[in-house]
N, C-alpha and C. Protein backbone atom coordinates (compact mmCIF):
# COMPACT_ATOMS: atom_id res chain seq x y z
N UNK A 1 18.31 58.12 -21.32
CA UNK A 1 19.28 59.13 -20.98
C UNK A 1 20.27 58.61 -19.93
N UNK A 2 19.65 58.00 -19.15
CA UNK A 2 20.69 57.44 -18.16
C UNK A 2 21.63 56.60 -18.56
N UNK A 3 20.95 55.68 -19.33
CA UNK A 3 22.18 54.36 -19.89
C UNK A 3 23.29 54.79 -20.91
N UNK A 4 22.78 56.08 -21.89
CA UNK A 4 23.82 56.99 -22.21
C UNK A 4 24.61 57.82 -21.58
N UNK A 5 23.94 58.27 -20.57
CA UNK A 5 25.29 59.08 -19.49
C UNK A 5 26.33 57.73 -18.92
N UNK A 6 25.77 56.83 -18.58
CA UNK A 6 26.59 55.66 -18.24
C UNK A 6 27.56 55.27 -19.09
N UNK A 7 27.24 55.25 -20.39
CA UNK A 7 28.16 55.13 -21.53
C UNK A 7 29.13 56.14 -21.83
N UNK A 8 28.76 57.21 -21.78
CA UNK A 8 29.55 58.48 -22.02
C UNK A 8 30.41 58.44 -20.57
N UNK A 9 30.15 58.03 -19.67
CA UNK A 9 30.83 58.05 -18.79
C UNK A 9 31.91 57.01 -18.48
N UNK A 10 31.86 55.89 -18.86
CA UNK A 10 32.47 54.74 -18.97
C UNK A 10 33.63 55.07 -19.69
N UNK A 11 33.09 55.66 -21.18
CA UNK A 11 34.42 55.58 -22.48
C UNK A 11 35.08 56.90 -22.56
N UNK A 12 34.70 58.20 -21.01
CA UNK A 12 35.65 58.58 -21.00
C UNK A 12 36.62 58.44 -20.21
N UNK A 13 36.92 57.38 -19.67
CA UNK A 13 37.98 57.11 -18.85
C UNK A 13 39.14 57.59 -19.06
N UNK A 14 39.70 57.17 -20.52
CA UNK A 14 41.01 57.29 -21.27
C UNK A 14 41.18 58.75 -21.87
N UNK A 15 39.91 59.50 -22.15
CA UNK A 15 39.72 60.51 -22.64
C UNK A 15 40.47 62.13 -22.22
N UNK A 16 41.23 62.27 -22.32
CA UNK A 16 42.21 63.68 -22.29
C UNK A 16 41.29 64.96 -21.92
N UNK A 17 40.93 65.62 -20.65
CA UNK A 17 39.99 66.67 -20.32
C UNK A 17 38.39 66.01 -19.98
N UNK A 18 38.32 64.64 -20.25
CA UNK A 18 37.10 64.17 -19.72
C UNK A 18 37.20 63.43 -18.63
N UNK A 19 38.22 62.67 -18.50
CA UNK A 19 38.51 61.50 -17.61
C UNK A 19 37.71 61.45 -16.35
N UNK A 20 37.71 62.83 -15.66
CA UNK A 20 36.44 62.89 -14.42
C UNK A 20 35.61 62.55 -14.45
N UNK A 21 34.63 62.27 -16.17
CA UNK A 21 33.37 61.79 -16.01
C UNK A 21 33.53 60.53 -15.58
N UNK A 22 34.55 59.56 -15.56
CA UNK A 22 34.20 58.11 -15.33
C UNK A 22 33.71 58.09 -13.87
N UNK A 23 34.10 59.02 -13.47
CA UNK A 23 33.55 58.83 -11.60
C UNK A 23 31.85 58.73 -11.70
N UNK A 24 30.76 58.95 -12.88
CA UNK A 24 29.79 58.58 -12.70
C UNK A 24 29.38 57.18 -12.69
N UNK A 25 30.56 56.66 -13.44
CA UNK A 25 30.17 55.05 -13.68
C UNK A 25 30.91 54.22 -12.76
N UNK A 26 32.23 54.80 -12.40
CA UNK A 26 32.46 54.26 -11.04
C UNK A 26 31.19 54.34 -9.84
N UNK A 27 30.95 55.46 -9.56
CA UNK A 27 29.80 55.48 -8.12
C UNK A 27 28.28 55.43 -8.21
N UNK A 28 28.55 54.12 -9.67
CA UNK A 28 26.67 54.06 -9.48
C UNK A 28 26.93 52.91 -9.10
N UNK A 29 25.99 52.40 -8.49
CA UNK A 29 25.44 51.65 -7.76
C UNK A 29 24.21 50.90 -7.65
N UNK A 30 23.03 51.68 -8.31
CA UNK A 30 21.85 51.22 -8.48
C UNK A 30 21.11 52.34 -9.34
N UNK A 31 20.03 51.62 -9.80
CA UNK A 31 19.98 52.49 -11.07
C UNK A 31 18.14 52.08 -10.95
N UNK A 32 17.14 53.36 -11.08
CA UNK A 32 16.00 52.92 -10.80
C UNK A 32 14.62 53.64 -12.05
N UNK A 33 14.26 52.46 -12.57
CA UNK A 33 13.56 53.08 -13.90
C UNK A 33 12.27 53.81 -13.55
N UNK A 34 11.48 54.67 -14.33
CA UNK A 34 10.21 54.27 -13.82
C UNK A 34 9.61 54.67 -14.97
N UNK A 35 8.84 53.63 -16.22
CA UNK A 35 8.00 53.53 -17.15
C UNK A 35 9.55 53.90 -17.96
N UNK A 36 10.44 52.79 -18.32
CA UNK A 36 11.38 53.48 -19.05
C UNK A 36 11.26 52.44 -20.43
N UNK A 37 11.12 52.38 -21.71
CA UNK A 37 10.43 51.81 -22.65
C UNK A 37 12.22 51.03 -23.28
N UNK A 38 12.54 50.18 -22.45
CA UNK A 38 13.72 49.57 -22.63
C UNK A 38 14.13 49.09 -24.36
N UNK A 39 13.07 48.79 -24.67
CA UNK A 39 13.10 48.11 -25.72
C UNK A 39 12.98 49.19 -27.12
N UNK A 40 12.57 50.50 -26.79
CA UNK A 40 12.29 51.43 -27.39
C UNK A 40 10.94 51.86 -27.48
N UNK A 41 10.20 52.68 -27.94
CA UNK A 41 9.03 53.00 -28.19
C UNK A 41 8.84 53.76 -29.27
N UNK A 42 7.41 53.95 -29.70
CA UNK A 42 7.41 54.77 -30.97
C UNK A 42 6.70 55.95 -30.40
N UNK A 43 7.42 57.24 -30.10
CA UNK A 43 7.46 58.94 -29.74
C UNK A 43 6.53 59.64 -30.92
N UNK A 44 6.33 59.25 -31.96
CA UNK A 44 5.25 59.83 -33.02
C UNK A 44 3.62 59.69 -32.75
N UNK A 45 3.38 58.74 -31.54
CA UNK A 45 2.12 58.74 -31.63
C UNK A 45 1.53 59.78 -30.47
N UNK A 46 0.26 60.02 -29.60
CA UNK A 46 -0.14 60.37 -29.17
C UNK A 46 0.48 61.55 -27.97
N UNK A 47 1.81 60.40 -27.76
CA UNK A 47 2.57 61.68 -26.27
C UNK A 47 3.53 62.23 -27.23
N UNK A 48 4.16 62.00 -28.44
CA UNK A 48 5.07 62.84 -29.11
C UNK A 48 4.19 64.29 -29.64
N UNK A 49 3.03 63.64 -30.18
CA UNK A 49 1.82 64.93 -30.69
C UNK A 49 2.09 65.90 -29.52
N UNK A 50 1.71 65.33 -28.18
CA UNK A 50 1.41 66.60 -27.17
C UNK A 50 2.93 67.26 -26.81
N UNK A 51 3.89 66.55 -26.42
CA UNK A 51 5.33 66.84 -26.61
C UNK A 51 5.66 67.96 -27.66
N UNK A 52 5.30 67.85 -28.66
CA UNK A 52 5.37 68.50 -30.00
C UNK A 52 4.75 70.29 -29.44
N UNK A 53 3.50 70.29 -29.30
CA UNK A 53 2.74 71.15 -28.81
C UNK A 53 3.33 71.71 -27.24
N UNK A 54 3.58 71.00 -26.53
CA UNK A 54 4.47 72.03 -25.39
C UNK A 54 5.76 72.58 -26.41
N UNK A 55 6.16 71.84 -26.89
CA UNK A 55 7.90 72.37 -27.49
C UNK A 55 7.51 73.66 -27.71
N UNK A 56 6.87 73.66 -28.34
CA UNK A 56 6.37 74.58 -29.89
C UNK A 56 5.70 75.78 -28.98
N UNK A 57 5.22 75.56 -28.15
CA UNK A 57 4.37 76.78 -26.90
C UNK A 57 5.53 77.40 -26.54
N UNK A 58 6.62 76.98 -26.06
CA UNK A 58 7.95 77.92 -25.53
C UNK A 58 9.03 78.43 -26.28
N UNK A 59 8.53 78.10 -27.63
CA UNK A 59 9.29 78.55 -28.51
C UNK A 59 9.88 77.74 -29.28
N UNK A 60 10.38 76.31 -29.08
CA UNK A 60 11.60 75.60 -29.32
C UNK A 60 10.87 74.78 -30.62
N UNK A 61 11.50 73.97 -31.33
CA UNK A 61 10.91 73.25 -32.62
C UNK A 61 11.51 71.54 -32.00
N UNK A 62 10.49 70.68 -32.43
CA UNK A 62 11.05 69.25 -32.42
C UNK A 62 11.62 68.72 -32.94
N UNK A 63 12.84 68.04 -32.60
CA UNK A 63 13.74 67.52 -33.82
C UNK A 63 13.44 66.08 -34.04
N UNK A 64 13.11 65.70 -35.04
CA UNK A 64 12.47 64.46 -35.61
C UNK A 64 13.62 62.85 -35.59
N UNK A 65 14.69 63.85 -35.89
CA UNK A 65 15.85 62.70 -35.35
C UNK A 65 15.74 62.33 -34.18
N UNK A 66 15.76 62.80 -33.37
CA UNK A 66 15.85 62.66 -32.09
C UNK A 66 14.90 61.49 -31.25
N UNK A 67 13.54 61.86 -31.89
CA UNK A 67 12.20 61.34 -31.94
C UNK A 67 12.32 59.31 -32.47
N UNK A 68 13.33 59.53 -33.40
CA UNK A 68 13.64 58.32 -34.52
C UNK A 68 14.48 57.51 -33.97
N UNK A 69 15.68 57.73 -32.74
CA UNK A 69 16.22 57.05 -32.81
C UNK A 69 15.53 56.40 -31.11
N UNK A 70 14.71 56.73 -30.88
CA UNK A 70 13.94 55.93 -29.69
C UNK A 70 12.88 54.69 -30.27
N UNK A 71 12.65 54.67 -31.11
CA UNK A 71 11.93 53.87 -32.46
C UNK A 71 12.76 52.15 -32.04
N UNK A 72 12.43 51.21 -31.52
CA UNK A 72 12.94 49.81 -31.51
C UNK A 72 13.70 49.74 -32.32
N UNK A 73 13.07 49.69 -33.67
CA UNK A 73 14.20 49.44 -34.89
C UNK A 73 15.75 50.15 -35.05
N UNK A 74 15.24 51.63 -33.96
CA UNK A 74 16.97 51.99 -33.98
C UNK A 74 18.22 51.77 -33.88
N UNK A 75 19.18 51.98 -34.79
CA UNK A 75 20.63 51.17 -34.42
C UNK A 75 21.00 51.48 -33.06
N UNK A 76 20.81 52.72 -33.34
CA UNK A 76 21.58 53.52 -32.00
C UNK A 76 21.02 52.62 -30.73
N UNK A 77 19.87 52.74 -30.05
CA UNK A 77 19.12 51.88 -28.84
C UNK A 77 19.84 50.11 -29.04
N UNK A 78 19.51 49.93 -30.45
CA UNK A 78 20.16 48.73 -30.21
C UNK A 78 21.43 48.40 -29.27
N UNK A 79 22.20 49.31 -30.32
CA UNK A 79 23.85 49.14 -29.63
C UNK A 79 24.09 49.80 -27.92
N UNK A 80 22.87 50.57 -27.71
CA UNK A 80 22.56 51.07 -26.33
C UNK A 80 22.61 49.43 -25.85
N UNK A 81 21.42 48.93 -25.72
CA UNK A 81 21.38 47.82 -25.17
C UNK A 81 22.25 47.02 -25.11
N UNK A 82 22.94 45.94 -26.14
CA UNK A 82 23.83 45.47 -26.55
C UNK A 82 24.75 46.00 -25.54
N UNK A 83 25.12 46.72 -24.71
CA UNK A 83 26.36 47.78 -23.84
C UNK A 83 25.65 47.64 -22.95
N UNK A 84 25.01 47.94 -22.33
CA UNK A 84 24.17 48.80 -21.15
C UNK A 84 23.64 46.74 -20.17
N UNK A 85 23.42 45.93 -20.64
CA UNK A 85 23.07 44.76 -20.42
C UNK A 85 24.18 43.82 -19.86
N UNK A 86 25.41 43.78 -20.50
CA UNK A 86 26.79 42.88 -19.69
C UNK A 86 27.08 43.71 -19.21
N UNK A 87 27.00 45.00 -19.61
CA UNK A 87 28.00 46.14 -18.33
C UNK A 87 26.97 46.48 -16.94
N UNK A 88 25.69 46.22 -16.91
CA UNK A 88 25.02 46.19 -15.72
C UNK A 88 25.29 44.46 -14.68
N UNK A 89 25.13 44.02 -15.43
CA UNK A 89 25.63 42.42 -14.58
C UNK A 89 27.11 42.31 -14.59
N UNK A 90 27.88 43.19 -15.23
CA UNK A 90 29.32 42.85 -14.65
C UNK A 90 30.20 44.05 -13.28
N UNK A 91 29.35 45.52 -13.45
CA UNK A 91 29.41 46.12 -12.46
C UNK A 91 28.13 45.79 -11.28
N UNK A 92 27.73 44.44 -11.65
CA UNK A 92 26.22 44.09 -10.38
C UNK A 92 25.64 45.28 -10.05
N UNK A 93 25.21 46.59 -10.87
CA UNK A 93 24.43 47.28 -10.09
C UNK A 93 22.83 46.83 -9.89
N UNK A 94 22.50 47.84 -9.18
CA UNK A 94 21.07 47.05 -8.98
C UNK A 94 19.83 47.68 -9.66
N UNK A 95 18.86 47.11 -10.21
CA UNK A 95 17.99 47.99 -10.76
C UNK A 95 16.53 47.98 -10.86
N UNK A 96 16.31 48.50 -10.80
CA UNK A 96 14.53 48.66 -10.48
C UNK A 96 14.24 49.04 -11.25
N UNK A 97 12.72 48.74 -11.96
CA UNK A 97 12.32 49.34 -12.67
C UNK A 97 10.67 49.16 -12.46
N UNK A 98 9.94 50.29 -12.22
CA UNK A 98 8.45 50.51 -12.29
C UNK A 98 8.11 51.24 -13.64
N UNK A 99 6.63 50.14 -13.65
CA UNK A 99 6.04 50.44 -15.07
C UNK A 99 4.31 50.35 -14.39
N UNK A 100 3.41 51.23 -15.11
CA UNK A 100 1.99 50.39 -14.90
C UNK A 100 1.94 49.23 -15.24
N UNK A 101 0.72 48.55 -14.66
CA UNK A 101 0.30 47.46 -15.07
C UNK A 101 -1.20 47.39 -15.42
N UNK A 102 -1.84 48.37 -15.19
CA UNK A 102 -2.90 48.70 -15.41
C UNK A 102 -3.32 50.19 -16.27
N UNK A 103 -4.31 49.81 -17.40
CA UNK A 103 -4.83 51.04 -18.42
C UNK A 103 -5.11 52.10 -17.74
N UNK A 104 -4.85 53.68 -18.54
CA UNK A 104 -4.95 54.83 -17.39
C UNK A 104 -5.68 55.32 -18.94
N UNK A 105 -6.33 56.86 -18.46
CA UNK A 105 -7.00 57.59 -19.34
C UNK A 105 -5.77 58.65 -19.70
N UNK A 106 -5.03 58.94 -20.85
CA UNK A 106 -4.59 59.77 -21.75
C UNK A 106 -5.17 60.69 -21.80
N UNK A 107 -4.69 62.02 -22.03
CA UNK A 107 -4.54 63.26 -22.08
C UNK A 107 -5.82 63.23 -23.12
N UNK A 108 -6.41 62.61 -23.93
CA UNK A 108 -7.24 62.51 -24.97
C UNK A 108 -8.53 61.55 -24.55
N UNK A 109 -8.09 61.72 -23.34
CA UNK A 109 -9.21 60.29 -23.34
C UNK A 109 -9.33 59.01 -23.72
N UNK A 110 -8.63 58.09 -24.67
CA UNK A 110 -7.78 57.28 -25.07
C UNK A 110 -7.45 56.54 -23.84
N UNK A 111 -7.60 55.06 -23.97
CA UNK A 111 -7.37 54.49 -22.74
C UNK A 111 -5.37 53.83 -23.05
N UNK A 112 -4.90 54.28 -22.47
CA UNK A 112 -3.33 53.92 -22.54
C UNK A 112 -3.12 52.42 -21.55
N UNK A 113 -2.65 51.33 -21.97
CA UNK A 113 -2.02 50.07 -21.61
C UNK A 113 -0.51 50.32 -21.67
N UNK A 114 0.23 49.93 -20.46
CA UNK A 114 1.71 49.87 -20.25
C UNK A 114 1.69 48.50 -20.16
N UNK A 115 2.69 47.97 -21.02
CA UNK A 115 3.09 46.59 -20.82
C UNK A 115 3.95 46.41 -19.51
N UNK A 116 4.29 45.15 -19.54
CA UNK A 116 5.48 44.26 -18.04
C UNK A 116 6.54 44.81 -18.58
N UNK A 117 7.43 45.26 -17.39
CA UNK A 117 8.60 45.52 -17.94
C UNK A 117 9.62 44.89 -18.78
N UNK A 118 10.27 45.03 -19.39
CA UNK A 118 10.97 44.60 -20.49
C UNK A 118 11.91 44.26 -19.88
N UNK A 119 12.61 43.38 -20.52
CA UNK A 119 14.35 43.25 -20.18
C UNK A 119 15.30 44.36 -20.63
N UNK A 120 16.19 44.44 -19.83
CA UNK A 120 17.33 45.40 -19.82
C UNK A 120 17.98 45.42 -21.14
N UNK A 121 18.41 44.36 -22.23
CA UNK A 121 18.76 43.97 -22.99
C UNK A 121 18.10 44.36 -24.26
């Protein structure tokens, strides 16, 4: 979400009634992850199930697109990256990113492994 507000914010510079948003991408500065699945992840398994089940408790339905284009193989994330990677080293912001490094117990009991963080790219 962030590297898309960054984007949406960037390309409305030129944009007629948007132009104010670029002031988000002008005044960032540093940018700080925490467990953010750079590379994409697949949302259908275990935390999309429970995701699914809160939605669905407050009323709302899951939209499966939505779910799909966080999927690695997605164009969309691709071309996220592809953007989000020279435009972070050419505005030098700074960025952090925390991930576990160690297995935790899941909502199921299921022992969950977070990999090393990924590259930005």
């Amino acid at each position: 979400m962030v590297k898309e507000a960054l984007r949406q914010s960037y390309s409305s510079k030129d944009t007629k009634g948007r132009s104010h948003l670029y002031n988000i991408h002008e005044s960032c500065s540093a940018i700080v992850f925490f467990g953010t699945p750079h590379r994409g992840a697949d949302p259908r398994g275990m935390l999309h199930h429970v995701f699914e089940l809160l939605i669905k408790a407050v009323g709302f339905s899951a939209n499966s697109e939505v779910a799909n284009t966080l999927l690695p193989s997605a164009d969309r994330l691709k071309e996220l990256r592809e953007w989000f990677g020279p435009m972070a080293r050419k505005r030098e912001w700074m960025i952090h990113s925390f991930q576990e490094e160690l297995g935790v117990r899941a909502l199921n009991g299921k022992k969950v492994v977070v990999s090393q963080p990924a590259s930005l790219e």
